[in-house]
Protein backbone atom coordinates (compact mmCIF):
# COMPACT_ATOMS: atom_id res chain seq x y z
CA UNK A 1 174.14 211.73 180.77
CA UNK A 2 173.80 208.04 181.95
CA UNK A 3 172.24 205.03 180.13
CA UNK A 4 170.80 202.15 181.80
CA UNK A 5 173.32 199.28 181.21
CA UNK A 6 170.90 197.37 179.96
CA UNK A 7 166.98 196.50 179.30
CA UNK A 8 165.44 196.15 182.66
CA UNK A 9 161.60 195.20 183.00
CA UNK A 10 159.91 198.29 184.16
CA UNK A 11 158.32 196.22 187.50
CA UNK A 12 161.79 195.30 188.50
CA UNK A 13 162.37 199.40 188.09
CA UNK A 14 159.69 199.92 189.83
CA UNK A 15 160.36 197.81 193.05
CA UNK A 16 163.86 198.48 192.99
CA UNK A 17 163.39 202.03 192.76
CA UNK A 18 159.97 203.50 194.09
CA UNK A 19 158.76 199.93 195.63
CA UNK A 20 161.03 200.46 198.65
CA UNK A 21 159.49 203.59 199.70
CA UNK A 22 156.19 201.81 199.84
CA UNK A 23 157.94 199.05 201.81
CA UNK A 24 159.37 201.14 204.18
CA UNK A 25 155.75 203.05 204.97
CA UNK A 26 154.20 199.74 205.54
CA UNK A 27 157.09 198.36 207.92
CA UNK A 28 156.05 201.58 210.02
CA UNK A 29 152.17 201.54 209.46
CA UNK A 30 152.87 197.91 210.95
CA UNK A 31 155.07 198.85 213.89
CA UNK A 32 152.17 201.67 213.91
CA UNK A 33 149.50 199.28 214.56
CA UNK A 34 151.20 196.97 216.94
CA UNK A 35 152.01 199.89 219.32
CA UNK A 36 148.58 200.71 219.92
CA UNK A 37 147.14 197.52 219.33
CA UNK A 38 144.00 198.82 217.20
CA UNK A 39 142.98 197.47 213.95
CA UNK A 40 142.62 201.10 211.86
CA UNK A 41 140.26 201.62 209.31
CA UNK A 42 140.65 200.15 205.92
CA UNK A 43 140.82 202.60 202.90
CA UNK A 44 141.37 200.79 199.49
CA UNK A 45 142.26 202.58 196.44
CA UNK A 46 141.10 201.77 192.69
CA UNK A 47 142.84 202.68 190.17
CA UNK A 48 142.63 202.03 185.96
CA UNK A 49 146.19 201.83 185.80
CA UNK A 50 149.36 200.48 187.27
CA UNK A 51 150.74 200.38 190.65
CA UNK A 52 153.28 201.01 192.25
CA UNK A 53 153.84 203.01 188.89
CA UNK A 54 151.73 206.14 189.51
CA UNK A 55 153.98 208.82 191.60
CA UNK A 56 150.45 210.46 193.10
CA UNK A 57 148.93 207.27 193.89
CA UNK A 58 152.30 205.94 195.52
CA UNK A 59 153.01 208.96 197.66
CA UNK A 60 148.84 208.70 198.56
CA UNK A 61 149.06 205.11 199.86
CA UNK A 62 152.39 205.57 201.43
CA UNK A 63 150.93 208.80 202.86
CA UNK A 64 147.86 206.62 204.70
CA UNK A 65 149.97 203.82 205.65
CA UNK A 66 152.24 205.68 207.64
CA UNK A 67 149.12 207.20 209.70
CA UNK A 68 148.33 203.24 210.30
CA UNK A 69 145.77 202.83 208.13
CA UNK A 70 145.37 199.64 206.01
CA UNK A 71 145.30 200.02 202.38
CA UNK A 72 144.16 197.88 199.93
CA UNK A 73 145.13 198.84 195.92
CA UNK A 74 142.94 196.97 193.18
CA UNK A 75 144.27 197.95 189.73
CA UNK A 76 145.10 196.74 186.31
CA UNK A 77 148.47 194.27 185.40
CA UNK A 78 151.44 194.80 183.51
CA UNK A 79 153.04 191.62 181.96
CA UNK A 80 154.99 190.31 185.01
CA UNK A 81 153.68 191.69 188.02
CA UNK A 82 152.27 189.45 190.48
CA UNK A 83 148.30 189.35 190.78
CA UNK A 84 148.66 189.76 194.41
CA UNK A 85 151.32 191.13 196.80
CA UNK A 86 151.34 192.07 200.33
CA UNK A 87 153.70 194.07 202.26
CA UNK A 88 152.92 195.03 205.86
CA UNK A 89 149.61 197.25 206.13
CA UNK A 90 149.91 197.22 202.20
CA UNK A 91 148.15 194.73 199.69
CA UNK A 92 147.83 194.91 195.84
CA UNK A 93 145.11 193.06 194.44
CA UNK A 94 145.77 193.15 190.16
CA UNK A 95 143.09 192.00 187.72
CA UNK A 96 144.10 190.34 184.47
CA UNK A 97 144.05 193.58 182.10
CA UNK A 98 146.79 195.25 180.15
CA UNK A 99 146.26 199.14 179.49
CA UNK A 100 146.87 199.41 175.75
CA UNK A 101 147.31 202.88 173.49
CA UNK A 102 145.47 201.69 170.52
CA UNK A 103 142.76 203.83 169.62
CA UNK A 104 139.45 205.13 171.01
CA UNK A 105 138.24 201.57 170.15
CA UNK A 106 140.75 200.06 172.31
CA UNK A 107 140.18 203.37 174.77
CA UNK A 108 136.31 202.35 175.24
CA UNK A 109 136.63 198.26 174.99
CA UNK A 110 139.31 198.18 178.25
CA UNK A 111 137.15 200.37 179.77
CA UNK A 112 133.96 198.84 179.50
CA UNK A 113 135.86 195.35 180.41
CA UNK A 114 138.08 197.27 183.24
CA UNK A 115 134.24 198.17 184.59
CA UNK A 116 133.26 195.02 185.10
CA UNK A 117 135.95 193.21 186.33
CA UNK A 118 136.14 196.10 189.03
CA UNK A 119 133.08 195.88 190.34
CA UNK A 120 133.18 192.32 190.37
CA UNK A 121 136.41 192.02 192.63
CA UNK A 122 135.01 195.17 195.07
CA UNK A 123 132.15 193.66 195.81
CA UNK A 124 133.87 190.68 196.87
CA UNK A 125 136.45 192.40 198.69
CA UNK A 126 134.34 195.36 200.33
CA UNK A 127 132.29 192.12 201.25
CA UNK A 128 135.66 191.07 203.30
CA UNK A 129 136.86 194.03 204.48
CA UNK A 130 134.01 196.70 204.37
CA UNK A 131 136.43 199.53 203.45
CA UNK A 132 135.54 202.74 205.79
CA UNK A 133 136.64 204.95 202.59
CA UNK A 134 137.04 204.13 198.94
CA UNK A 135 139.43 206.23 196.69
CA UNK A 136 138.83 206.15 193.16
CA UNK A 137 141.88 207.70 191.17
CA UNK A 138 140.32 208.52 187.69
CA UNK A 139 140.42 208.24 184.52
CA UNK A 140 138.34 206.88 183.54
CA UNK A 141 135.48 208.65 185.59
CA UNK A 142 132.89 205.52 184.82
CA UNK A 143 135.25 203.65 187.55
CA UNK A 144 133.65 205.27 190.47
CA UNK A 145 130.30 203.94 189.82
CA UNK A 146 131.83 200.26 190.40
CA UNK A 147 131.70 201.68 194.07
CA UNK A 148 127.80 202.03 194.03
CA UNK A 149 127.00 198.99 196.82
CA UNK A 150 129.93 200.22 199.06
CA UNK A 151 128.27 203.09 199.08
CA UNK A 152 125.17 201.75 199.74
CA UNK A 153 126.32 200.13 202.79
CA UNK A 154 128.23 203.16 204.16
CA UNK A 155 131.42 203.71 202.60
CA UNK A 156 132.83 207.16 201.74
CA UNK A 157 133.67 207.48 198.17
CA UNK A 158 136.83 209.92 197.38
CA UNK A 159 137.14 211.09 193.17
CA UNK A 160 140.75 211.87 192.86
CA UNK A 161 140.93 213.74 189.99
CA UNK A 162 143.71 212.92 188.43
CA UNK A 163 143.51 214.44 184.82
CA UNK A 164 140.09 216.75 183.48
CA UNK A 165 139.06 213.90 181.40
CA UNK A 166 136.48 215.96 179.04
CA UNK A 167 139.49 218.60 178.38
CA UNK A 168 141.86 216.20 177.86
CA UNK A 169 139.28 214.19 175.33
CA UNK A 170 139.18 217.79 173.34
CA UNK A 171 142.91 218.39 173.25
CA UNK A 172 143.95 215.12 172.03
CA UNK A 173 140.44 214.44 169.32
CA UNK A 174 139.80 218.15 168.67
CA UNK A 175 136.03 216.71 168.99
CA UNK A 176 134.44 219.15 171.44
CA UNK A 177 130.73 218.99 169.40
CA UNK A 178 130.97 215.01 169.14
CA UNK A 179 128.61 212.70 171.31
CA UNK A 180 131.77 210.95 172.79
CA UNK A 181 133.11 214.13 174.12
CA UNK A 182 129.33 215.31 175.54
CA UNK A 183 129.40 211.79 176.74
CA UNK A 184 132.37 212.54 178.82
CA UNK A 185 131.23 215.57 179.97
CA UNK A 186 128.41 214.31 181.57
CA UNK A 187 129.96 211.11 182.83
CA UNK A 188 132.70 214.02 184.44
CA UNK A 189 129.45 215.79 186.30
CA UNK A 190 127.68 212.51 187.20
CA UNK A 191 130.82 211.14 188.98
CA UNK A 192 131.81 214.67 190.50
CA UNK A 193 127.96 214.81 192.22
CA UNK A 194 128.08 210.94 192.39
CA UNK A 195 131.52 211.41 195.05
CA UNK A 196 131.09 212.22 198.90
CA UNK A 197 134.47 214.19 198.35
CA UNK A 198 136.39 215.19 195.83
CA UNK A 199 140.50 216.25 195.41
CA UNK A 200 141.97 218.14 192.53
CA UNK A 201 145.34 218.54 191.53
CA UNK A 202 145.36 222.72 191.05
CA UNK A 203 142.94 225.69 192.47
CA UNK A 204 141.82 226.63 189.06
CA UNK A 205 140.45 223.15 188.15
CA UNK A 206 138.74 223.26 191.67
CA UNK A 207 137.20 226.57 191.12
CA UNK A 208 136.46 225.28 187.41
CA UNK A 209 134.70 222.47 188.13
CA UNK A 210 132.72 224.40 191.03
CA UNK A 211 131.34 226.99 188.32
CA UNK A 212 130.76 224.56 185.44
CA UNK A 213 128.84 222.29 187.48
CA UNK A 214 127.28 224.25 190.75
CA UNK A 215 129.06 222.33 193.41
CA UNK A 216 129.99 223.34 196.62
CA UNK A 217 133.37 224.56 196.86
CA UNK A 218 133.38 222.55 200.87
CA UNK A 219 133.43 219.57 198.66
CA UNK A 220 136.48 219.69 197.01
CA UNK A 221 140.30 219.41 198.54
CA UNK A 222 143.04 220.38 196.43
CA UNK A 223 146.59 218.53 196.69
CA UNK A 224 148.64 219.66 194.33
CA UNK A 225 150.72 217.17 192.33
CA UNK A 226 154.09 218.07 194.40
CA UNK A 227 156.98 214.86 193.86
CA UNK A 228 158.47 213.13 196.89
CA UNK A 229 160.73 213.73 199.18
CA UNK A 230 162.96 211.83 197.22
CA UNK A 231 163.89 214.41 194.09
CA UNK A 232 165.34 216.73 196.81
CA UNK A 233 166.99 214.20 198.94
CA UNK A 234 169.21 213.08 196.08
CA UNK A 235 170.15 216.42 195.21
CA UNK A 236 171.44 217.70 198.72
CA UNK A 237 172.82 214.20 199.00
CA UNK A 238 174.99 214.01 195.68
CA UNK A 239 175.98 218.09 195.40
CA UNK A 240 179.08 216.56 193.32
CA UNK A 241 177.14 214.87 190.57
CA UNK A 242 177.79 216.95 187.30
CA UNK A 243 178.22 216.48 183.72
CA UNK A 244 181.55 215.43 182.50
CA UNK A 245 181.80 217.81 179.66
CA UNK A 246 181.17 221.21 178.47
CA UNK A 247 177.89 220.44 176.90
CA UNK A 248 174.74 222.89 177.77
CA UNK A 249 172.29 219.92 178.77
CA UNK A 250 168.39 220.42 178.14
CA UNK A 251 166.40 217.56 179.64
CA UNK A 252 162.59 216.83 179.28
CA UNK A 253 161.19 213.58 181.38
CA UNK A 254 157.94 211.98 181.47
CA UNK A 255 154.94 210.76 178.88
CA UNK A 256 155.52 211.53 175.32
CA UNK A 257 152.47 213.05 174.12
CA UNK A 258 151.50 215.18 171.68
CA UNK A 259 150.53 217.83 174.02
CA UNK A 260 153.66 217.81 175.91
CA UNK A 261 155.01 219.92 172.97
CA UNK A 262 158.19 217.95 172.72
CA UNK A 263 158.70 219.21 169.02
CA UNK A 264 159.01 223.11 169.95
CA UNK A 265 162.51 222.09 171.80
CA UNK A 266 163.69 220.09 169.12
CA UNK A 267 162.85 222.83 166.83
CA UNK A 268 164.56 225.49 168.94
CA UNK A 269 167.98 222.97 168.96
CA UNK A 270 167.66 222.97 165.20
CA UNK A 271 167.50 226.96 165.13
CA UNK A 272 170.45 227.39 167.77
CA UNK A 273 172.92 224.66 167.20
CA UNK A 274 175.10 226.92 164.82
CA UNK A 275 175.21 229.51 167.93
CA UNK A 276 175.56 227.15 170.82
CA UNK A 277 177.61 223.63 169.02
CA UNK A 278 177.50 222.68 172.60
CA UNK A 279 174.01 222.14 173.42
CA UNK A 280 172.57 218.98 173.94
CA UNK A 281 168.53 217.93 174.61
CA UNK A 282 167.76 214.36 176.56
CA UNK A 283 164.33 212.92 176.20
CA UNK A 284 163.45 210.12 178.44
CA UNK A 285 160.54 208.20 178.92
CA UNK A 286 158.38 206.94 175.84
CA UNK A 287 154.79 207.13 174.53
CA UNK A 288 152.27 207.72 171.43
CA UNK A 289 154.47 211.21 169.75
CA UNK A 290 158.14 209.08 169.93
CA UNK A 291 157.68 208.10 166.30
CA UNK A 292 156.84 211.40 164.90
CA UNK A 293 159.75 212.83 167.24
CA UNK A 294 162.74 210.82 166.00
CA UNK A 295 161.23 211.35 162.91
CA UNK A 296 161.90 214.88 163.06
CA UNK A 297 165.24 214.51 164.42
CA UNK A 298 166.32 212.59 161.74
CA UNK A 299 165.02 214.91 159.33
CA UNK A 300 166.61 217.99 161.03
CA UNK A 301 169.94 215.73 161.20
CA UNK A 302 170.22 216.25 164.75
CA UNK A 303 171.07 212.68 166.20
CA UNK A 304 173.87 214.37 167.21
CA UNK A 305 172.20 216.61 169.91
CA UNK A 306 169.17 214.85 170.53
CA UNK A 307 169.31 211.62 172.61
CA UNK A 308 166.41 209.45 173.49
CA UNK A 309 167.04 207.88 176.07
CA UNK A 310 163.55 205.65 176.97
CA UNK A 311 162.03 204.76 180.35
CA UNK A 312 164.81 205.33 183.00
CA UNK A 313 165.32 203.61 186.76
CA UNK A 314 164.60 206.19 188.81
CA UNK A 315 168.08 206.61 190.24
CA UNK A 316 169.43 206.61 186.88
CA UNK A 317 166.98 209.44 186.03
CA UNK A 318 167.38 211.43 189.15
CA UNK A 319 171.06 211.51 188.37
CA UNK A 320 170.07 212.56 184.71
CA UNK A 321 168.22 215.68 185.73
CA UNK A 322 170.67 216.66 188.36
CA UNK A 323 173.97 217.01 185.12
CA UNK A 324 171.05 218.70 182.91
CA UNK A 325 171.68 222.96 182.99
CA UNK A 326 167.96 223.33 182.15
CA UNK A 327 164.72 221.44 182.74
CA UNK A 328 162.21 222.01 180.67
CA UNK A 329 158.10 222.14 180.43
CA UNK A 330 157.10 222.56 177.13
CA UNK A 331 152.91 221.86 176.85
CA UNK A 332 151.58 223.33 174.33
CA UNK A 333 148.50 225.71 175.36
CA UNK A 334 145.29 223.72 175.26
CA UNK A 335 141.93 223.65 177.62
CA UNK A 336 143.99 220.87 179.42
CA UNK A 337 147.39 222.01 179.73
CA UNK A 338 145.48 225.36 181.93
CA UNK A 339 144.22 223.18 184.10
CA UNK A 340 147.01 221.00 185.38
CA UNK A 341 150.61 221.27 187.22
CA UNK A 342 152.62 218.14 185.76
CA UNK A 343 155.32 216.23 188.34
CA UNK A 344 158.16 216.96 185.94
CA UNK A 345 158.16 220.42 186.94
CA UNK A 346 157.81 220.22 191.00
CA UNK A 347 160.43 217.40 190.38
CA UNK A 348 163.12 220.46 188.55
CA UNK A 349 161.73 222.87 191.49
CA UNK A 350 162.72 220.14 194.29
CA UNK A 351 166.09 219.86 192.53
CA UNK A 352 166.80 223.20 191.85
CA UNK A 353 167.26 223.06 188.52
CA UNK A 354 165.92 226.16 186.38
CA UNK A 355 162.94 225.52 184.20
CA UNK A 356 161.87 226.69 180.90
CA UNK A 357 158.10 226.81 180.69
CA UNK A 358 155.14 227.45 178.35
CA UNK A 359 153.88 230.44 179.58
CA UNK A 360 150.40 228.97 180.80
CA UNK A 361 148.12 231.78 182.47
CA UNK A 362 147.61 229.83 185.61
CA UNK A 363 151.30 228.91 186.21
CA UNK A 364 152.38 232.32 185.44
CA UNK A 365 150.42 233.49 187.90
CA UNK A 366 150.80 231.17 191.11
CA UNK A 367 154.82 231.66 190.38
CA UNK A 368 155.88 234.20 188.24
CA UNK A 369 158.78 235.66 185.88
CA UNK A 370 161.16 235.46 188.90
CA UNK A 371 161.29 231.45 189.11
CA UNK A 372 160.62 230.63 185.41
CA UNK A 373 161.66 231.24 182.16
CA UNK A 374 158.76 231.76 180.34
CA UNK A 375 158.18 231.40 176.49
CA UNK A 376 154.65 231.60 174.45
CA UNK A 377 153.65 227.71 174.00
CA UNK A 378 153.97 226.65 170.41
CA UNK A 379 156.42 229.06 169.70
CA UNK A 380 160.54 228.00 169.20
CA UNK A 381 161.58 231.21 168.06
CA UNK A 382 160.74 232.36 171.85
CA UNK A 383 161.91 229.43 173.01
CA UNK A 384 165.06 229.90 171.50
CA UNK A 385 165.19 233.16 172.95
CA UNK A 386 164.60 231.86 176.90
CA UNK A 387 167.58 228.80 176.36
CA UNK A 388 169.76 231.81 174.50
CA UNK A 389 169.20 234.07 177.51
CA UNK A 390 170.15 231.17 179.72
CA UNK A 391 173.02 229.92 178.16
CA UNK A 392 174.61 233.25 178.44
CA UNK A 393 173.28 234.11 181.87
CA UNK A 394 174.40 231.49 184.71
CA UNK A 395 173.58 234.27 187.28
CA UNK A 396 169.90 234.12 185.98
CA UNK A 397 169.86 230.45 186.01
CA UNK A 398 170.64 230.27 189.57
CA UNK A 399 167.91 232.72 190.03
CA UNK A 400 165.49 231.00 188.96
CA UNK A 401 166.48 227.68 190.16
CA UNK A 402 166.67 229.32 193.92
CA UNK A 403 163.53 231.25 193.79
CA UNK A 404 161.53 228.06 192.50
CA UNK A 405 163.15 225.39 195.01
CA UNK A 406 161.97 228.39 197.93
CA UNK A 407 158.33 228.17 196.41
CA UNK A 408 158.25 224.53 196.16
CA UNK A 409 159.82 224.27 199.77
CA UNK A 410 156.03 225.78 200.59
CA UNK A 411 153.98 223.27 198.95
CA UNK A 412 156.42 219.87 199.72
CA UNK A 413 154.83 216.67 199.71
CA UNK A 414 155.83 216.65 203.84
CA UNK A 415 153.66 219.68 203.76
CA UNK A 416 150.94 218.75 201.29
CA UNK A 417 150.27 215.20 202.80
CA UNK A 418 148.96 216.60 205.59
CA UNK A 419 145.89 218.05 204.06
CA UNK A 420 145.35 214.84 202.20
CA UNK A 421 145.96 212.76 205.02
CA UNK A 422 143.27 214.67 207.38
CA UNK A 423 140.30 214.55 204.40
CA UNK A 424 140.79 210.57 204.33
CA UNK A 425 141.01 210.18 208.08
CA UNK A 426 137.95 212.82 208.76
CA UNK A 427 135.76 211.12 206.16
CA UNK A 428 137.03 207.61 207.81
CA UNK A 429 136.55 208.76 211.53
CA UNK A 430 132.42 208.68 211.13
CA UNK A 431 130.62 205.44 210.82
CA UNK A 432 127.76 204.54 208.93
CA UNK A 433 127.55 201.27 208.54
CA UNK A 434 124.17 199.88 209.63
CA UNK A 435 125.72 196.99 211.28
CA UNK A 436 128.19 199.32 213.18
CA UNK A 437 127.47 199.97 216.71
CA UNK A 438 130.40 202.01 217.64
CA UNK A 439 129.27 205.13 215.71
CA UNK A 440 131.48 207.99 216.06
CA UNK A 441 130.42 211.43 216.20
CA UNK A 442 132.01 215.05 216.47
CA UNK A 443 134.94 216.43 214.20
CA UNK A 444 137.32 213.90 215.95
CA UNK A 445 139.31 211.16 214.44
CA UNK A 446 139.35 208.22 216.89
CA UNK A 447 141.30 205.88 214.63
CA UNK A 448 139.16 203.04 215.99
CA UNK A 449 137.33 200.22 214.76
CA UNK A 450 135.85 196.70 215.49
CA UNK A 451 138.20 194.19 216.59
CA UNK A 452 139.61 191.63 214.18
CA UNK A 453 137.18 189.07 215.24
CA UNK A 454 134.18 191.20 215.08
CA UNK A 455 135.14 192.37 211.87
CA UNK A 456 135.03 188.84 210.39
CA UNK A 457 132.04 187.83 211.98
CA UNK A 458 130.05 191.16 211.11
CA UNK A 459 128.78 189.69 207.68
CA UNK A 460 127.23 186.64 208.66
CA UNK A 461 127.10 184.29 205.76
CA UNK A 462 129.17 186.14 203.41
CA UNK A 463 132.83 184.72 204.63
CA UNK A 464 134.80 182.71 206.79
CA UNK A 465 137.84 183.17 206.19
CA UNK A 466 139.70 186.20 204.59
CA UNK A 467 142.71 184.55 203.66
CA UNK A 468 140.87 181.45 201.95
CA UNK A 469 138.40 183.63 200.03
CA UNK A 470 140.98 185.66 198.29
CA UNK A 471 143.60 182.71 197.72
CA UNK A 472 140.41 181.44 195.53
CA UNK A 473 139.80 184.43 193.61
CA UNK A 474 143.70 184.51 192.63
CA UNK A 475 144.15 181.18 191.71
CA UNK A 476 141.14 180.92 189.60
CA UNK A 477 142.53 184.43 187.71
């Protein structure tokens, strides 16, 4: 396994490593737009949260801006990052907020700040631009309500669902009777009515959220949370990179939460390292649990076959997962975990590595015994049993990993994008903007809109110039 060579600020990670896809999406939505000479529609994207960090959001806007649309990303800033860049068809607009993991206090504070600050810097920017559609990716929920005078004026809102924010609240407060989780719920059903459209990560959440709350099933898209083209790029481009050694490598990537059950694999190491000396478990990433998990280690005195090895550049990691033997999804069984698909394990599909997973009733049945190794969530002694079976069993492994890479070769993001590409562009095709006299009508996607000029001229009053405007807002922030 491979360790950075040394500290590197996670922005500079991020534009080094997933920064250059956006780049090169922009260069073409550019080229796009010149070609045809048409200004497209403008779509902008909010998001509680970093960007370009967020793989769904990233492969989203890269998705648009290769279709020529414009896209416009106001979010939250990490220590370092620029408040605005530009790149192309591509801007990022940052306010000055840093997401913190301190506590519900901290939880509702940023939020209730975040809220304002939001729908202070739409309003001035839908005032500039007058965004055709508006994307909210959630949590928190509350955000799409800064959209309320875009939408008043004409603008399509989009609720990405990212994460089933009253389930999560349950499985990580156990609260499911207390006023903040009821509070949640009914921010969850306000937002979900509140939304022209909404997109969802898995079928079952769709068809959830349809039941619980009596909405149209018409109204909902699902894209599922598929990785970029990327993952399996690297690994038909670099069939030679293996491990060095004989070690049996385990690897588990991403957040480190409590409900990712990282503690059942490091319990299952402690039960089979008399058997299997050889085996070996790499934990990237970081989060809230990483404490309580080196605790452990040290406790079980496995330092030796445990390795931490924090937030990875994403060629570093890439290479990582492609010397590990096994992948693994561990989440523990909660009203959360049987709602979602995480990235970490389309990312194993697209790299055909073989994946040990918590036997999770909606997983088990979209893909079955034949391209995972299931175990019962929680439990290590049956997780013991599925890393036994594939220690001993390479035939199996490359089962697995083949059967998986053919199911995830039907739901690629080349695939995928094209369902989330044609909800923006139909919601974006139809006008209704009062001022807007070139309504379009009819299932058709024209891609058309007023001409530059026009388009700074059709708010009398408001603005003169674009570029002036938001050179102001910047400096004063």
């Amino acid at each position: 396994m491979q360790f950075p060579q040394q500290s590197m600020p996670i922005e500079k990670v991020i534009v080094g490593a997933s920064g250059s896809e956006l780049l090169l999406a922009s260069k073409r939505g550019t080229d796009s737009n010149k070609s045809n000479g048409k200004l497209k529609m403008k779509i902008c994207f909010l998001r509680h949260g970093y960007f370009p960090a967020c793989p769904r959001a990233r492969k989203e806007t890269s998705a648009l801006i290769e279709n020529g649309f414009p896209v416009d990303v106001l979010c939250i800033r990490k220590p370092g990052e620029k408040l605005f860049e530009r790149s192309g068809n591509l801007r990022i607009f940052r306010i000055p907020l840093e997401h913190k993991r301190e506590g519900i206090v901290r939880y509702v504070s940023e939020y209730f700040v975040s809220f304002l600050l939001f729908n202070a810097y739409l309003l001035l920017l839908f005032c500039i631009n007058r965004y055709r559609v508006i994307q909210v990716n959630t949590m928190p929920d509350l955000l799409i309500f800064t959209t309320i005078i875009p939408k008043l004026f004409g603008s399509k809102i989009v609720m990405d669902i990212h994460e089933p924010t009253p389930e999560l609240w349950e499985t990580k407060y156990g609260e499911k009777k207390s006023t903040m989780y009821r509070f949640q719920k009914s921010v969850h059903r306000q937002a979900i009515s509140y939304a022209t459209h909404c997109i969802s990560t898995t079928e079952k959440h769709s068809k959830y959220l349809q039941e619980l709350f009596g909405i149209r099933s018409k109204k909902f898209t699902v894209v599922e949370n598929v990785c970029d083209s990327a993952y399996e790029n690297f690994a038909s481009n670099n069939p030679n990179c293996r491990k060095q050694d004989e070690s049996f490598n385990m690897i588990i990537h991403g957040a480190i939460e409590k409900r990712y059950g990282h503690e059942i694999a490091i319990q299952a190491i402690a039960h089979l390292k008399n058997e299997i000396p050889e085996i070996k478990l790499y934990i990237t990433g970081n989060g809230a649990y990483e404490t309580n998990l080196k605790r452990m280690v040290n406790e079980l005195c496995l330092n030796d076959s445990v390795k931490f090895l924090g937030f990875l550049p994403k060629n570093i990691l890439l290479r990582n997962i492609m010397e590990a033997d096994v992948g693994l999804v561990t989440m523990q069984k909660s009203p959360y975990s049987e709602l979602i698909e995480t990235n970490k394990m389309y990312e194993y599909m697209a790299m055909q590595k073989p994946i040990i997973m918590s036997r999770l009733e909606h997983l088990a049945r979209k893909f079955g015994d034949s391209c995972f190794q299931f175990f019962t969530p929680g439990d290590f002694h049956d997780f013991a049993r599925c890393v036994r079976e594939l220690y001993y069993d390479e035939a199996r492994r490359k089962e697995l990993s083949l059967n998986a890479f053919n199911e995830y070769k039907q739901l690629e993001w080349e695939k995928t994008k094209a369902k989330y590409v044609n909800t923006i562009s139909g919601l974006a095709s139809v006008s209704h903007y009062p001022w807007d006299n070139n309504k379009q009508t009819g299932a058709q996607n024209p891609f058309t809109v007023q001409s530059a000029s026009e388009s700074r001229s059709s708010l009398p009053g408001i603005v003169s110039s674009k570029t002036a405007v938001i050179s102001q807002i910047w400096t004063m922030c």
